[in-house]
Protein backbone atom coordinates (compact mmCIF):
# COMPACT_ATOMS: atom_id res chain seq x y z
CA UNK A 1 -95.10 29.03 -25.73
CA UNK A 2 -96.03 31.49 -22.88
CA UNK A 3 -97.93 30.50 -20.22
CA UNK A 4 -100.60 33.08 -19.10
CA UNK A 5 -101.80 33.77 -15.69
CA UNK A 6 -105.88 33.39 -15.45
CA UNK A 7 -107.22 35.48 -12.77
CA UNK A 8 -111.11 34.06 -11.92
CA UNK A 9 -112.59 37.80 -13.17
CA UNK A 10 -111.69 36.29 -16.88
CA UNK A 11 -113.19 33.31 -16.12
CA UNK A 12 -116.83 32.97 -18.13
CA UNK A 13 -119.82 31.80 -16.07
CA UNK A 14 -120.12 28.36 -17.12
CA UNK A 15 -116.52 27.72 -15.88
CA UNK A 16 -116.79 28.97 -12.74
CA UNK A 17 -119.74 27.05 -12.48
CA UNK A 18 -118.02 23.75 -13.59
CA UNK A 19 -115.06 24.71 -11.33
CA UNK A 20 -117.31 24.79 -8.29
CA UNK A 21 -119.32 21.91 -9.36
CA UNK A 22 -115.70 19.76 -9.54
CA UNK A 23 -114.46 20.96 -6.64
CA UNK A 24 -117.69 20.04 -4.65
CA UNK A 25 -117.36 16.24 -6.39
CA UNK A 26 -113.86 16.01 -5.33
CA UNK A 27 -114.93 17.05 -1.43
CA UNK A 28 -116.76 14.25 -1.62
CA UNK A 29 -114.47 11.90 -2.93
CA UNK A 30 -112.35 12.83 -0.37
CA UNK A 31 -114.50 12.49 2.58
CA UNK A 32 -115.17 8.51 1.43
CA UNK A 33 -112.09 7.67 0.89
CA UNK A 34 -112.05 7.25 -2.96
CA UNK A 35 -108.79 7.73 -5.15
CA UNK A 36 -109.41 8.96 -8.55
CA UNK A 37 -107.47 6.79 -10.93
CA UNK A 38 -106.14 10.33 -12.65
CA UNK A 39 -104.94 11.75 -9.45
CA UNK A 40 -103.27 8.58 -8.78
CA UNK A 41 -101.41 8.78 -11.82
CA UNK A 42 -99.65 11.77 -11.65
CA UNK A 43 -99.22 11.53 -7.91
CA UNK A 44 -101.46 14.47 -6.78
CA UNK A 45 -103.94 13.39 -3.70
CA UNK A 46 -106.34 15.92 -5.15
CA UNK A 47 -107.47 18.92 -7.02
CA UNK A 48 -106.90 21.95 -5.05
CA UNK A 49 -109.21 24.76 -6.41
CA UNK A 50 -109.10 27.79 -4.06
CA UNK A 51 -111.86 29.31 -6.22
CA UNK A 52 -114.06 32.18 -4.41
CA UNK A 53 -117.00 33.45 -5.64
């Protein structure tokens, strides 16, 4: 299986949306303090979406 890169011009309006909308609820998360038991997990201490609009 091949990987392909996604570049944020392919990405449909909705996702972007979505993406922004996570990103924002994970800023938050992060500014009181709260783990998310998913990013826990897998050892990550958060979602790092360098999305530009």
């Amino acid at each position: 299986m091949i990987k392909k890169d996604i570049k944020n011009e392919e990405l449909s309006a909705s996702l972007k949306k979505n993406l922004k909308l996570r990103k924002k609820q994970i800023v938050e998360r992060d500014n009181q303090k709260i783990i998310g038991k998913r990013t826990a997990k897998i050892g990550i201490p958060r979602l790092d979406l360098d999305v530009k609009s």
